[in-house]
PDB file of N, CA and C in Angstrom:
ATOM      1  N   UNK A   1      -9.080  17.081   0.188  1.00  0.00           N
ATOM      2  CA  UNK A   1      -8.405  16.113  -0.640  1.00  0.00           C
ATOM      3  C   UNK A   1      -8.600  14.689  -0.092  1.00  0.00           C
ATOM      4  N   UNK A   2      -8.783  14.535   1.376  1.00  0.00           N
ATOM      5  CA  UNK A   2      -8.941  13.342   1.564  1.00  0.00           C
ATOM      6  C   UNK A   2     -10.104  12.621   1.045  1.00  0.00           C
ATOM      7  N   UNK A   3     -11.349  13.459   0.481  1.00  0.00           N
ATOM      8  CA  UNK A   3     -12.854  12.515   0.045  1.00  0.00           C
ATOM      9  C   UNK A   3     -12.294  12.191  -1.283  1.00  0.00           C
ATOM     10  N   UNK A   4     -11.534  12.329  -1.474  1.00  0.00           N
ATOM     11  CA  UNK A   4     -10.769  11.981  -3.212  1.00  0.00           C
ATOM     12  C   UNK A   4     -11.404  10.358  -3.413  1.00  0.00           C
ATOM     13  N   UNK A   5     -12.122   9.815  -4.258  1.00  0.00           N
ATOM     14  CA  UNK A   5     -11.918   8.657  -4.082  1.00  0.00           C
ATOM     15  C   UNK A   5     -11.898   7.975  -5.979  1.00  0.00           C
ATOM     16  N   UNK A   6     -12.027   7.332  -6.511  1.00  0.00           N
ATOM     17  CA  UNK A   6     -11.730   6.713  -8.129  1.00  0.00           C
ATOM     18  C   UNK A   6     -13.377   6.441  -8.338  1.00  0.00           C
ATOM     19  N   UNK A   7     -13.736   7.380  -9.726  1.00  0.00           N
ATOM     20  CA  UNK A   7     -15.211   7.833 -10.044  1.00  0.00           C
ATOM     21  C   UNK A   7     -15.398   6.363 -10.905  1.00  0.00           C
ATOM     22  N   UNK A   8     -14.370   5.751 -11.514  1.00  0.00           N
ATOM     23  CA  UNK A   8     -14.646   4.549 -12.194  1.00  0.00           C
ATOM     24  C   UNK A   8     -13.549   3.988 -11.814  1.00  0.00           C
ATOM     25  N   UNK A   9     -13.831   2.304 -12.684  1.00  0.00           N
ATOM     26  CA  UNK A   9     -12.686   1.049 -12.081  1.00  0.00           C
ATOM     27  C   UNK A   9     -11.041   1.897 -13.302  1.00  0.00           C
ATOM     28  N   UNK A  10      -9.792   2.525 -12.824  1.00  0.00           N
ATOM     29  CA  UNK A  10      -8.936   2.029 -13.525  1.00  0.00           C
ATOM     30  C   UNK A  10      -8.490   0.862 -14.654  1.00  0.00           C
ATOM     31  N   UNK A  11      -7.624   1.994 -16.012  1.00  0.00           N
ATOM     32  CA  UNK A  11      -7.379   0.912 -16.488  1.00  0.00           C
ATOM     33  C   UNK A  11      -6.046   0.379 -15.778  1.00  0.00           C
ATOM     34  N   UNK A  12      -6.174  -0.845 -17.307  1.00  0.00           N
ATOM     35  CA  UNK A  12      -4.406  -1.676 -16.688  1.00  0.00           C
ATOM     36  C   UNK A  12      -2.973  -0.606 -16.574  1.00  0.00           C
ATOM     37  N   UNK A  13      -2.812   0.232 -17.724  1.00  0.00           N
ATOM     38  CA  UNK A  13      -2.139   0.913 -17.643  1.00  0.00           C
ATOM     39  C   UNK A  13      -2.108   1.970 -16.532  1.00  0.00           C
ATOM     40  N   UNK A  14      -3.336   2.487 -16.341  1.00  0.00           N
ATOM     41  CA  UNK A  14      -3.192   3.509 -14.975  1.00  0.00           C
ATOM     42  C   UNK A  14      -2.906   3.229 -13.871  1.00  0.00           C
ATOM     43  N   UNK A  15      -3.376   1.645 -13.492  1.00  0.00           N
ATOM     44  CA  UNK A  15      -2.817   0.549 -12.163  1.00  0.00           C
ATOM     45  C   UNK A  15      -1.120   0.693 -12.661  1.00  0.00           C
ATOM     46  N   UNK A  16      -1.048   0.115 -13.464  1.00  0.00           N
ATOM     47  CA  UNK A  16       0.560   0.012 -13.810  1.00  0.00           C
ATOM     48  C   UNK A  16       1.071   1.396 -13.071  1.00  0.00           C
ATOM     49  N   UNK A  17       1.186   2.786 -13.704  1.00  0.00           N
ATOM     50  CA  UNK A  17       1.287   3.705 -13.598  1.00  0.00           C
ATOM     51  C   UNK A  17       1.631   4.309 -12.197  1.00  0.00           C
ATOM     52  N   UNK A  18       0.236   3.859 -11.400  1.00  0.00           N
ATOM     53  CA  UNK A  18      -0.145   4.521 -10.060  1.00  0.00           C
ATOM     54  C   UNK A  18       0.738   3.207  -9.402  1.00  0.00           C
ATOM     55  N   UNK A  19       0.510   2.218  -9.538  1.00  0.00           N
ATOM     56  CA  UNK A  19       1.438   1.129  -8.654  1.00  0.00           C
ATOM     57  C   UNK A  19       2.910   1.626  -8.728  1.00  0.00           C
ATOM     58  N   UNK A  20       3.454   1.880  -9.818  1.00  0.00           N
ATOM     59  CA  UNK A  20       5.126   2.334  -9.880  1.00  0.00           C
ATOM     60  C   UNK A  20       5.149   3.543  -9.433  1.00  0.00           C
ATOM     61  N   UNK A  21       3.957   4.306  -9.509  1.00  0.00           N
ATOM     62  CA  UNK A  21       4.820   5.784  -8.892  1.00  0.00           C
ATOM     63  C   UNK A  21       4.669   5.363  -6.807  1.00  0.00           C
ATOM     64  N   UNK A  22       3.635   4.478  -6.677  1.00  0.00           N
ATOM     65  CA  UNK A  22       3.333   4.534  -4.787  1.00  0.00           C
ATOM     66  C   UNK A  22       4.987   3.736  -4.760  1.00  0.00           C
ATOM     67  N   UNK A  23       4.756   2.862  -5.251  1.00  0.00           N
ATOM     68  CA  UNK A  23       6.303   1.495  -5.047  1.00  0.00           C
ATOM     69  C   UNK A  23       7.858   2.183  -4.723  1.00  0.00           C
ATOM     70  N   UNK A  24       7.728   3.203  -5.822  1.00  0.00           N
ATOM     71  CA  UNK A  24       8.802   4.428  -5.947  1.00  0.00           C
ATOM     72  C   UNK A  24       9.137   5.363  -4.277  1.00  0.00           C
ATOM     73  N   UNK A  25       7.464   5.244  -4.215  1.00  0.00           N
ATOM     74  CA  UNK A  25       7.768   6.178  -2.581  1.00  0.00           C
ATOM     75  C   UNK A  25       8.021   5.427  -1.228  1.00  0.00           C
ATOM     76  N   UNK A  26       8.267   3.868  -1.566  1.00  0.00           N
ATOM     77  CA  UNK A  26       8.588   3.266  -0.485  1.00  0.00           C
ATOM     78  C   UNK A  26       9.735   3.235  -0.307  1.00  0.00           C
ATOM     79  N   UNK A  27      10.539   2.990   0.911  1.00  0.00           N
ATOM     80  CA  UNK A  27      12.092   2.855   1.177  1.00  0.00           C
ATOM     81  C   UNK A  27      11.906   1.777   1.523  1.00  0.00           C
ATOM     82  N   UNK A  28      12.753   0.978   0.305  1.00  0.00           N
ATOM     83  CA  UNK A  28      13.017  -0.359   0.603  1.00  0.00           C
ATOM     84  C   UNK A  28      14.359  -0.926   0.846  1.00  0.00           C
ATOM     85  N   UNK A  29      15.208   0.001   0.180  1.00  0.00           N
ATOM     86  CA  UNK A  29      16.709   0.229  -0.150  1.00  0.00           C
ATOM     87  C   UNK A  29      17.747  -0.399   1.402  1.00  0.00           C
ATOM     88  N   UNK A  30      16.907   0.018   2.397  1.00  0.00           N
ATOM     89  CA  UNK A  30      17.669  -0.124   3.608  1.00  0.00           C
ATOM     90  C   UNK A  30      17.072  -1.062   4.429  1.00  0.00           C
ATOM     91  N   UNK A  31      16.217  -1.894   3.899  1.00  0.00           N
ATOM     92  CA  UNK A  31      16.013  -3.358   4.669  1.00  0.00           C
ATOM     93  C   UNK A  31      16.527  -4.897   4.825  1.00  0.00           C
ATOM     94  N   UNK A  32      16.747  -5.027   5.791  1.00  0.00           N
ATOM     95  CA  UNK A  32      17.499  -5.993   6.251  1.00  0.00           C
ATOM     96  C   UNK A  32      17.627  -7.527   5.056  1.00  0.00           C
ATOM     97  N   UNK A  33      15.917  -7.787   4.612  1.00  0.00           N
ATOM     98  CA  UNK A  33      15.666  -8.673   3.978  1.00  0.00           C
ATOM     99  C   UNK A  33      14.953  -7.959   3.013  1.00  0.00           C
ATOM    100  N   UNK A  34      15.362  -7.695   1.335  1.00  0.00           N
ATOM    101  CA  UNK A  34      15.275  -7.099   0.349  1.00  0.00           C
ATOM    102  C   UNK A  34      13.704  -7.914   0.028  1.00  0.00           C
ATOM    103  N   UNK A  35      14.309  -9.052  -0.257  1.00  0.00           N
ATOM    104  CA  UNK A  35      13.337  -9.911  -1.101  1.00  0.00           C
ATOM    105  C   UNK A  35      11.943  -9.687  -0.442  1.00  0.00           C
ATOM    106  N   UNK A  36      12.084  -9.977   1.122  1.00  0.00           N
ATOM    107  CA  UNK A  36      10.921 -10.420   2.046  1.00  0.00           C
ATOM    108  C   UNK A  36      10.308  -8.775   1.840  1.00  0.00           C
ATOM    109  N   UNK A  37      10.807  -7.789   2.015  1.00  0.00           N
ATOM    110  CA  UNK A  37      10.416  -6.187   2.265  1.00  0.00           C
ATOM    111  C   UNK A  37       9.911  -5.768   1.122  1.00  0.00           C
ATOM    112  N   UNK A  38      10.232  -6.764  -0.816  1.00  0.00           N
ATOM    113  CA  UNK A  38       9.554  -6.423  -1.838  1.00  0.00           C
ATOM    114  C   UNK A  38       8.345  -7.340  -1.499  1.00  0.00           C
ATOM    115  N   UNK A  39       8.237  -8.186  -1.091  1.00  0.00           N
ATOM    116  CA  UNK A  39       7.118  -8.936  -0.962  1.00  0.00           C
ATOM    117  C   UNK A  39       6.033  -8.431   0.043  1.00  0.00           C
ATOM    118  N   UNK A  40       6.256  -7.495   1.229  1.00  0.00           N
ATOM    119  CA  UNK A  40       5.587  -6.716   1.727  1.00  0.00           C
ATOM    120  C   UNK A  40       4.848  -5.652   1.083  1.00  0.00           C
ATOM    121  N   UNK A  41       5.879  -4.921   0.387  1.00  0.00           N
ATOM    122  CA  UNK A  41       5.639  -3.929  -0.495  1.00  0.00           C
ATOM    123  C   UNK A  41       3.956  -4.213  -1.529  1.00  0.00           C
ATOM    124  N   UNK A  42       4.535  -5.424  -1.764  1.00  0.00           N
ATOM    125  CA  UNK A  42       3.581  -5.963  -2.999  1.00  0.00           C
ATOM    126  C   UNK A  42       2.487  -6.053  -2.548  1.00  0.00           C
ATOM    127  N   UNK A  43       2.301  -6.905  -0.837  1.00  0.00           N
ATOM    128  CA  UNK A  43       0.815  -6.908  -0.282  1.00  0.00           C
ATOM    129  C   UNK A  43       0.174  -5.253   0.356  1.00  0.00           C
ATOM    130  N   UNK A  44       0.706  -5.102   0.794  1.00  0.00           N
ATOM    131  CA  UNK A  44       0.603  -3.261   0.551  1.00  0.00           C
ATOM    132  C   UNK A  44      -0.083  -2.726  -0.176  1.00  0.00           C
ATOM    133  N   UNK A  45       0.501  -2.888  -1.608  1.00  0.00           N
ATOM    134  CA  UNK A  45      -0.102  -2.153  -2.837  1.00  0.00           C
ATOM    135  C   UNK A  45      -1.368  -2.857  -3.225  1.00  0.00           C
ATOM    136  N   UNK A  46      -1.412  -4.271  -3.456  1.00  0.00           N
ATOM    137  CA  UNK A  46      -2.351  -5.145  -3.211  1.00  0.00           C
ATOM    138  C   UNK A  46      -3.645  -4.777  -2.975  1.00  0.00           C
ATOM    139  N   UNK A  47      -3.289  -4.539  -1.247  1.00  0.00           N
ATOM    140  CA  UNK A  47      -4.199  -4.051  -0.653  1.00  0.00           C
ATOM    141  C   UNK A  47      -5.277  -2.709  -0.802  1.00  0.00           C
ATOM    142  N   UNK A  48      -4.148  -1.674  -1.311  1.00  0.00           N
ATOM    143  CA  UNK A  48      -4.349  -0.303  -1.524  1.00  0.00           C
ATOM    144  C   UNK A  48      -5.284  -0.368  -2.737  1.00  0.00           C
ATOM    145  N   UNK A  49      -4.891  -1.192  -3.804  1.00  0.00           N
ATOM    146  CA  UNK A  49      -5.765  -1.258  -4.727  1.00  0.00           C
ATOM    147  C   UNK A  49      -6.849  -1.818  -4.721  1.00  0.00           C
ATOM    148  N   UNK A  50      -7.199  -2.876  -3.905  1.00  0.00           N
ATOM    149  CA  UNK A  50      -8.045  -3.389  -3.900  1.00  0.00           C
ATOM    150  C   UNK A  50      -9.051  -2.436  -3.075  1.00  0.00           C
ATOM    151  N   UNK A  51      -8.784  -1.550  -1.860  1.00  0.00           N
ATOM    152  CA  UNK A  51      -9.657  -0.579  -1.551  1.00  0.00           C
ATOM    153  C   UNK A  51      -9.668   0.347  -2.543  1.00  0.00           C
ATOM    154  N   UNK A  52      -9.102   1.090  -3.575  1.00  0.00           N
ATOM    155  CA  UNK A  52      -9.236   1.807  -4.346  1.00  0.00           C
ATOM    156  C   UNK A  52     -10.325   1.077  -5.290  1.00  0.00           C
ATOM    157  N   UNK A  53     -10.248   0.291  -5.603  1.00  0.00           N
ATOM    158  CA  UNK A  53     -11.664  -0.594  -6.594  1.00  0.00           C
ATOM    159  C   UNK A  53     -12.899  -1.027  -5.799  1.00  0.00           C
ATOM    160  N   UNK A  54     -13.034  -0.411  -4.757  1.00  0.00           N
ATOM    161  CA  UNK A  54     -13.859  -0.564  -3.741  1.00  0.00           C
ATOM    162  C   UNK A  54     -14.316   0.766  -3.592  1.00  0.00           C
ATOM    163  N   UNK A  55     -13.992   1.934  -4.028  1.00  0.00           N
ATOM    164  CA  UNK A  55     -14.473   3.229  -4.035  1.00  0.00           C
ATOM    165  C   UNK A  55     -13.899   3.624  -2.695  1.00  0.00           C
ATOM    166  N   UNK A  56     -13.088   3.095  -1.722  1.00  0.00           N
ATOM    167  CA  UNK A  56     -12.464   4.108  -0.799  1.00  0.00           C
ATOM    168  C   UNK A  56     -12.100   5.291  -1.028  1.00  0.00           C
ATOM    169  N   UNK A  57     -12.200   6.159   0.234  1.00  0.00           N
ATOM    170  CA  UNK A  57     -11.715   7.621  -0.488  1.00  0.00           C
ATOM    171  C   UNK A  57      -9.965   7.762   0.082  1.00  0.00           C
ATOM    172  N   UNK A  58      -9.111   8.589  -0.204  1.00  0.00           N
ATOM    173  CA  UNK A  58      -7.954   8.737   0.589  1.00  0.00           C
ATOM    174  C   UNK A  58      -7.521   8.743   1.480  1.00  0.00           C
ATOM    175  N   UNK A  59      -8.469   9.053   2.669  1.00  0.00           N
ATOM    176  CA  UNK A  59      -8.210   9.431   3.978  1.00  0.00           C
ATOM    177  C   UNK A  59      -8.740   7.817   3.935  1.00  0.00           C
ATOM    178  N   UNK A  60      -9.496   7.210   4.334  1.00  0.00           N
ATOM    179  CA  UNK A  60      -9.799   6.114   4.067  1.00  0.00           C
ATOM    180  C   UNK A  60      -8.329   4.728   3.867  1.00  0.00           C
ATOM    181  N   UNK A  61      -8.382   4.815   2.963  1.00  0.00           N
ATOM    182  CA  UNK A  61      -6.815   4.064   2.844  1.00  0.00           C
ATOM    183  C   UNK A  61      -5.659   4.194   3.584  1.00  0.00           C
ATOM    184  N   UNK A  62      -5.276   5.343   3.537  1.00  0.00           N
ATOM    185  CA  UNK A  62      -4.243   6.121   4.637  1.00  0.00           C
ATOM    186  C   UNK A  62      -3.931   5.621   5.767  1.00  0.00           C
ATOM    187  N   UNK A  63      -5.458   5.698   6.356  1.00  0.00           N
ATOM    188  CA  UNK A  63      -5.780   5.327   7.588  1.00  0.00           C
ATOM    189  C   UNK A  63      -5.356   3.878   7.849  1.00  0.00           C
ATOM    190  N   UNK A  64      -5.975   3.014   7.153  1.00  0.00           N
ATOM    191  CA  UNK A  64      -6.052   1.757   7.021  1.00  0.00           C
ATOM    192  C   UNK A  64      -4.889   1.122   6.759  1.00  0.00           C
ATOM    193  N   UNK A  65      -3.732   1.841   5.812  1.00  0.00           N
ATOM    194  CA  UNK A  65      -2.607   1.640   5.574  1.00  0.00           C
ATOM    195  C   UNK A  65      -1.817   1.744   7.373  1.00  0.00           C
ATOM    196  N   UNK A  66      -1.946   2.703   7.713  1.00  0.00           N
ATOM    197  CA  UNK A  66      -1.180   3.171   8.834  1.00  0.00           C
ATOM    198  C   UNK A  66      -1.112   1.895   9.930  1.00  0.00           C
ATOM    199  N   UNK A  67      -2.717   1.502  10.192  1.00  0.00           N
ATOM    200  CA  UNK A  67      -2.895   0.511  10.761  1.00  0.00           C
ATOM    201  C   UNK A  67      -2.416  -0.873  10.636  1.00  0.00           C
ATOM    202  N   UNK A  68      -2.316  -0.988   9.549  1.00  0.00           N
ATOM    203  CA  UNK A  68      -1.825  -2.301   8.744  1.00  0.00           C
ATOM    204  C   UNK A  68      -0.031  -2.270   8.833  1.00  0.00           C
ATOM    205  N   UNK A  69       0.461  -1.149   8.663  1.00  0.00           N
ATOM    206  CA  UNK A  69       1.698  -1.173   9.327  1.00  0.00           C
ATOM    207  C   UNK A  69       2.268  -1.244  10.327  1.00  0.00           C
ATOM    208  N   UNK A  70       1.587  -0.157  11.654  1.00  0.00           N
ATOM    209  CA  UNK A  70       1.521  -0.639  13.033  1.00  0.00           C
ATOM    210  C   UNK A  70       1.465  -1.997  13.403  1.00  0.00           C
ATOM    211  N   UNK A  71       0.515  -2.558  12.947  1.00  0.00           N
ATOM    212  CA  UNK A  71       0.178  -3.970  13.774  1.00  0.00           C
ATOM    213  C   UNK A  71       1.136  -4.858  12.879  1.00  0.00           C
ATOM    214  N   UNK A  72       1.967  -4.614  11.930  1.00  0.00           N
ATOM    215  CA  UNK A  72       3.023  -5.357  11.167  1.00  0.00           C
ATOM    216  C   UNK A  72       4.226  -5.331  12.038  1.00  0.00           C
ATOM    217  N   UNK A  73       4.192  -4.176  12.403  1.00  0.00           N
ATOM    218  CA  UNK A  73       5.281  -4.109  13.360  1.00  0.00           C
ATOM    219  C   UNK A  73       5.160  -4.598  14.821  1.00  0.00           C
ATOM    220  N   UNK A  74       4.007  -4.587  15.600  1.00  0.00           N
ATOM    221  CA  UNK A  74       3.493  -5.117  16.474  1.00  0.00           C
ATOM    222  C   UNK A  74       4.073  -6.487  16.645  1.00  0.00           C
ATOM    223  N   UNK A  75       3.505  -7.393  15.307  1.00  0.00           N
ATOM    224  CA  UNK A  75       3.967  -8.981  15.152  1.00  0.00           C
ATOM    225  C   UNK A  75       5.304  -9.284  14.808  1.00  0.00           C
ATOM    226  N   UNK A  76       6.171  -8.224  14.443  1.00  0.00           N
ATOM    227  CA  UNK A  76       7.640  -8.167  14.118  1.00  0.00           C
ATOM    228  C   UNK A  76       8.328  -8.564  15.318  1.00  0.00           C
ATOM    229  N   UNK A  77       8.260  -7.304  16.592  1.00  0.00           N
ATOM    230  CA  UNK A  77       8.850  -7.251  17.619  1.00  0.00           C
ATOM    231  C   UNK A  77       8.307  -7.937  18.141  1.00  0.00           C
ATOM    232  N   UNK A  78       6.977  -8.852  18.349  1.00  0.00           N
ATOM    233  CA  UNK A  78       6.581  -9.942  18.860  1.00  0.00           C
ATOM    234  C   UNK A  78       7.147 -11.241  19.172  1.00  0.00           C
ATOM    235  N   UNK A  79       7.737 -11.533  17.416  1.00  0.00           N
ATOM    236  CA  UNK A  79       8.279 -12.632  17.216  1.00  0.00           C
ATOM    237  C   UNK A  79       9.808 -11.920  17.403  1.00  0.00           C
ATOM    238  N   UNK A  80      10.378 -11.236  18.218  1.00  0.00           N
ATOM    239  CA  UNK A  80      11.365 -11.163  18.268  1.00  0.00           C
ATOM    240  C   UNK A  80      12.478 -11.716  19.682  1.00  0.00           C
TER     241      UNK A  80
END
């Protein structure tokens, strides 16, 4: 499942679609700063899509996601 990757570009509606169901699986509910944590959210998905229109495969993103959160947090407790 991870070589999964998008055989053509998505339409608008299926972005719509696939963006609200990933958005849905984030916990945002319990962050300190709502606004700032939807605005994370947003570069996130952003991101995700923009490797998805790039032909990434799943494992691929995942990965890349994981990383992109780590080192978010990295600069969090940095500036702390």
């Amino acid at each position: 499942m991870d070589d999964i990757s998008a055989t053509r570009k998505l339409t608008s509606p299926e972005t719509t679609k696939l963006r609200s169901l990933l958005k849905s699986k984030l916990n945002l509910a319990n962050a300190d700063d709502k606004q700032q944590a939807e605005e994370d959210a947003s570069d996130l998905l952003d991101y995700t899509f923009a490797m998805i229109a790039n032909g990434k495969n799943v494992k691929y993103v995942t990965d890349e996601l994981k990383v992109c959160t780590v080192c978010s947090m990295c600069i969090f407790f940095t500036l702390l």
